[in-house]
N, C-alpha and C. Protein backbone atom coordinates (compact mmCIF):
# COMPACT_ATOMS: atom_id res chain seq x y z
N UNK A 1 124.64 112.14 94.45
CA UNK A 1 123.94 111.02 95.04
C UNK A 1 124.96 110.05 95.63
N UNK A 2 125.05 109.61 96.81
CA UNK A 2 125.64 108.39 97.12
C UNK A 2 125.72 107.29 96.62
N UNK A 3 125.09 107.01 96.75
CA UNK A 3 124.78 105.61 95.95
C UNK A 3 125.73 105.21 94.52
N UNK A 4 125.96 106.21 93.74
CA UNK A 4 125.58 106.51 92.41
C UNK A 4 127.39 105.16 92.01
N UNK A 5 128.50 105.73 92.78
CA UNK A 5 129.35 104.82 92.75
C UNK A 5 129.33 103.34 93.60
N UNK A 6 129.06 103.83 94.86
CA UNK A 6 128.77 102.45 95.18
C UNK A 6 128.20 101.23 94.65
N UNK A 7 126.92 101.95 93.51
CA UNK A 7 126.29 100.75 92.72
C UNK A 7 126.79 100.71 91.47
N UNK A 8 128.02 100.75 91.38
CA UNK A 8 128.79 100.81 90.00
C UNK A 8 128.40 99.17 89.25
N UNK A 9 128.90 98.51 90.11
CA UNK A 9 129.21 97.17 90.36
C UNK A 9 128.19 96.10 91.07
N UNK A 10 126.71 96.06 90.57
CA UNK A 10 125.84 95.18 91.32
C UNK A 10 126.18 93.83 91.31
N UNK A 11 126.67 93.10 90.88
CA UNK A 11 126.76 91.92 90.53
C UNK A 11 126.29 91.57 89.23
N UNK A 12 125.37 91.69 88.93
CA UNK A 12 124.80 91.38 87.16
C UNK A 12 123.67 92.23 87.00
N UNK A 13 123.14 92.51 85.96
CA UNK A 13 122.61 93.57 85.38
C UNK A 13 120.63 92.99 86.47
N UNK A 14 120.32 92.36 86.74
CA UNK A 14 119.45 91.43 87.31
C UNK A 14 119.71 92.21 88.87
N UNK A 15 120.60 92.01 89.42
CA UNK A 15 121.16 92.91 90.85
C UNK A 15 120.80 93.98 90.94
N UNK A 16 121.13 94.60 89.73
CA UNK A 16 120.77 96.00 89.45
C UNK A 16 119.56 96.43 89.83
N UNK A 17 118.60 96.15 89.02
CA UNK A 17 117.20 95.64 88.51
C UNK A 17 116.58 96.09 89.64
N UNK A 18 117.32 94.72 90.55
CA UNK A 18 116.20 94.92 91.95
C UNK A 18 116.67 95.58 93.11
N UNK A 19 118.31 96.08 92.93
CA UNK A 19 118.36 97.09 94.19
C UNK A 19 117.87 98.05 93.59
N UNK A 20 117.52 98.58 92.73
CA UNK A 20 116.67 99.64 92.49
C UNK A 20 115.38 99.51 92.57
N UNK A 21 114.84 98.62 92.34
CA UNK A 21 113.45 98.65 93.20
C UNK A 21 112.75 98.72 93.82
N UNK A 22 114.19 98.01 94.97
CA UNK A 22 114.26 98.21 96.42
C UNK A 22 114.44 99.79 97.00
N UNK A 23 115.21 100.58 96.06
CA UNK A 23 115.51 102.13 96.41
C UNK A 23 114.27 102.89 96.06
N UNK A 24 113.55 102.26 95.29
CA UNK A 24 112.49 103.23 94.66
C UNK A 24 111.79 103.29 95.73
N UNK A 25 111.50 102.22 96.19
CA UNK A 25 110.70 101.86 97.54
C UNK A 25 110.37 102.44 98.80
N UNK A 26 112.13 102.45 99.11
CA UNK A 26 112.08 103.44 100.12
C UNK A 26 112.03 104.74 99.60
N UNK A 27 112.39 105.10 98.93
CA UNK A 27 112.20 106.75 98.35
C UNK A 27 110.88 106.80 98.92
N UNK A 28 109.96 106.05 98.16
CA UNK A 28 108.30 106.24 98.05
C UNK A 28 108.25 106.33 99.25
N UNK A 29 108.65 105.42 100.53
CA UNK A 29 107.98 105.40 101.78
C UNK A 29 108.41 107.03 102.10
N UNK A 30 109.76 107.56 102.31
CA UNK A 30 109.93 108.38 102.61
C UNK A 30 109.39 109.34 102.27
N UNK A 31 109.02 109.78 100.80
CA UNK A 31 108.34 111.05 100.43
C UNK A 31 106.75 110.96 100.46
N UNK A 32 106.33 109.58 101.34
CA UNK A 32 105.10 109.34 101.61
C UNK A 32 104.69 109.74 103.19
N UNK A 33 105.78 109.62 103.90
CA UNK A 33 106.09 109.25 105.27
C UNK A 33 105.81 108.79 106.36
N UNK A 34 106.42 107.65 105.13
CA UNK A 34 106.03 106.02 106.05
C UNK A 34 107.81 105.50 106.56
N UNK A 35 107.55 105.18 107.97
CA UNK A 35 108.86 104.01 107.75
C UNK A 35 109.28 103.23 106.80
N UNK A 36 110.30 103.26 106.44
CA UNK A 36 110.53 102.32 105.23
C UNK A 36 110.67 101.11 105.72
N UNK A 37 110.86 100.80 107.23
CA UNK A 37 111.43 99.64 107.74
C UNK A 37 109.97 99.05 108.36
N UNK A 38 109.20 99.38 108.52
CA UNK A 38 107.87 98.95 109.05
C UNK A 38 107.24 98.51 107.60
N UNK A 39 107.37 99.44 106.54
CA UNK A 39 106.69 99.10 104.98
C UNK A 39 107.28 97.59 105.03
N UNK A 40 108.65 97.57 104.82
CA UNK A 40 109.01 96.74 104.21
C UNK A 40 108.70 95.14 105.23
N UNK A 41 109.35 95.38 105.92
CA UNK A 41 109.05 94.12 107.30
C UNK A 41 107.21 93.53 107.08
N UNK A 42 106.21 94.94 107.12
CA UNK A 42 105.18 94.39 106.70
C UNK A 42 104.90 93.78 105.76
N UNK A 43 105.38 93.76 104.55
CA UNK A 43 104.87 93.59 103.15
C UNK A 43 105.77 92.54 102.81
N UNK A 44 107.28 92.41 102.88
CA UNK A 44 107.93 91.03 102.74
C UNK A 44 107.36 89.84 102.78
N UNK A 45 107.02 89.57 104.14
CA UNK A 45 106.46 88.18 104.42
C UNK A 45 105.59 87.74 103.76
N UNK A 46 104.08 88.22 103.40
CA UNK A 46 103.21 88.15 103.17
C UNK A 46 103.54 87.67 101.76
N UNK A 47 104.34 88.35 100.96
CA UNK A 47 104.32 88.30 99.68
C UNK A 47 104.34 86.95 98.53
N UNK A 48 105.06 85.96 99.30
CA UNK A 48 104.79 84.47 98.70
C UNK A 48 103.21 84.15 98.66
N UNK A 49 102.15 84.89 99.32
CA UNK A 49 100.77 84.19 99.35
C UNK A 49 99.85 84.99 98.85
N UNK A 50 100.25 86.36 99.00
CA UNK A 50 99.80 87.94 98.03
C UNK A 50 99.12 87.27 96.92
N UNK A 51 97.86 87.00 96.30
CA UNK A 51 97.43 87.12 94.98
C UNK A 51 97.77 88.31 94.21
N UNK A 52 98.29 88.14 93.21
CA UNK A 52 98.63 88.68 91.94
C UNK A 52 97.92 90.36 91.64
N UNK A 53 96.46 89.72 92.03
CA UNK A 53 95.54 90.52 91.49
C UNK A 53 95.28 91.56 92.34
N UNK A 54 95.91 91.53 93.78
CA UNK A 54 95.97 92.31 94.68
C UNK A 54 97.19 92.80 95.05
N UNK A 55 97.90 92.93 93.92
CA UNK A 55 99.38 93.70 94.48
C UNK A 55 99.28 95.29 94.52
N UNK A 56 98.32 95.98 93.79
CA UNK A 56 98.33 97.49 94.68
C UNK A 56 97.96 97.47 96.25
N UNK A 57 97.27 97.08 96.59
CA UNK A 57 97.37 96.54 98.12
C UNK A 57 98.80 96.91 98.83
N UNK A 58 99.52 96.66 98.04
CA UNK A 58 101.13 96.36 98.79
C UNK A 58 102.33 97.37 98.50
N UNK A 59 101.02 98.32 97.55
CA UNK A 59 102.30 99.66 97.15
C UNK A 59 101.93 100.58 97.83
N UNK A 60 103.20 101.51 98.14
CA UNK A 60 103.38 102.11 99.11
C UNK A 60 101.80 103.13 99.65
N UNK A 61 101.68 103.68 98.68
CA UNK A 61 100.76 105.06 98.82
C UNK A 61 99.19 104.24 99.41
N UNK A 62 98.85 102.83 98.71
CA UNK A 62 97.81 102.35 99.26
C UNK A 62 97.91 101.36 100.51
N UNK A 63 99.34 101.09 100.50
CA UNK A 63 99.41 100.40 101.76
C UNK A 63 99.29 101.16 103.29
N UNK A 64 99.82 102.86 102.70
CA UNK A 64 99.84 103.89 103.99
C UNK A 64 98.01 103.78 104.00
N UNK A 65 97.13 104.09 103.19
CA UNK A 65 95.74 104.36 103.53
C UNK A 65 95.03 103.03 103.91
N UNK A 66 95.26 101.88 103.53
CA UNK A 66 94.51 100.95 104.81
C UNK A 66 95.52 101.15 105.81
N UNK A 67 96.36 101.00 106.54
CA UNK A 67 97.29 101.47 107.86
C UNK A 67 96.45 102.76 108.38
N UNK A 68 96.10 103.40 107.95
CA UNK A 68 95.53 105.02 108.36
C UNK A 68 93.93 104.76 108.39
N UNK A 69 92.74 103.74 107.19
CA UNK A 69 91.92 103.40 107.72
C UNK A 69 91.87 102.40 109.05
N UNK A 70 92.71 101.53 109.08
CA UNK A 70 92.57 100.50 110.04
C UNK A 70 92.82 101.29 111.24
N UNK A 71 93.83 102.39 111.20
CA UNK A 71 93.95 102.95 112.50
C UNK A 71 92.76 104.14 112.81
N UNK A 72 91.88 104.42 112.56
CA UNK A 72 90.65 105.27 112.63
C UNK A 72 89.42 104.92 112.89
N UNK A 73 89.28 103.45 112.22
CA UNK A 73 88.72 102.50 112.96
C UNK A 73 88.76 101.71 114.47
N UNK A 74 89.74 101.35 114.61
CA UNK A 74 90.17 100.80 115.72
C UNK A 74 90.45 101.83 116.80
């Protein structure tokens, strides 16, 4: 894996945490196949106003099927 040294050294165990979250992420988009860069750009912004209670909304696998309803509709 690449990564595997490069992230020897995140900065604090917290760094860690969330560049891996961030990797999981794109993994998902990819083995979903979604842009990871359209996922993410979409879903960033929004996220300060996102209710809580609607955060599957914003994961990957259900965010591709409204994108795929909205586009079948329209």
């Amino acid at each position: 894996m690449l990564g595997r040294k490069n992230w020897l050294f995140a900065g604090s165990f917290e760094g860690g945490r969330r560049g891996a979250v961030i990797f999981s992420l794109v993994v998902t988009c990819k083995r979903l196949g979604i842009n990871p860069t359209a996922y993410l750009a979409d879903v960033i912004a929004p996220i300060p106003t996102h209710p809580n209670s609607r955060i599957g909304e914003v994961a990957p696998r259900d965010w591709k099927m409204l994108r795929d309803q909205f586009a079948v509709a329209a």
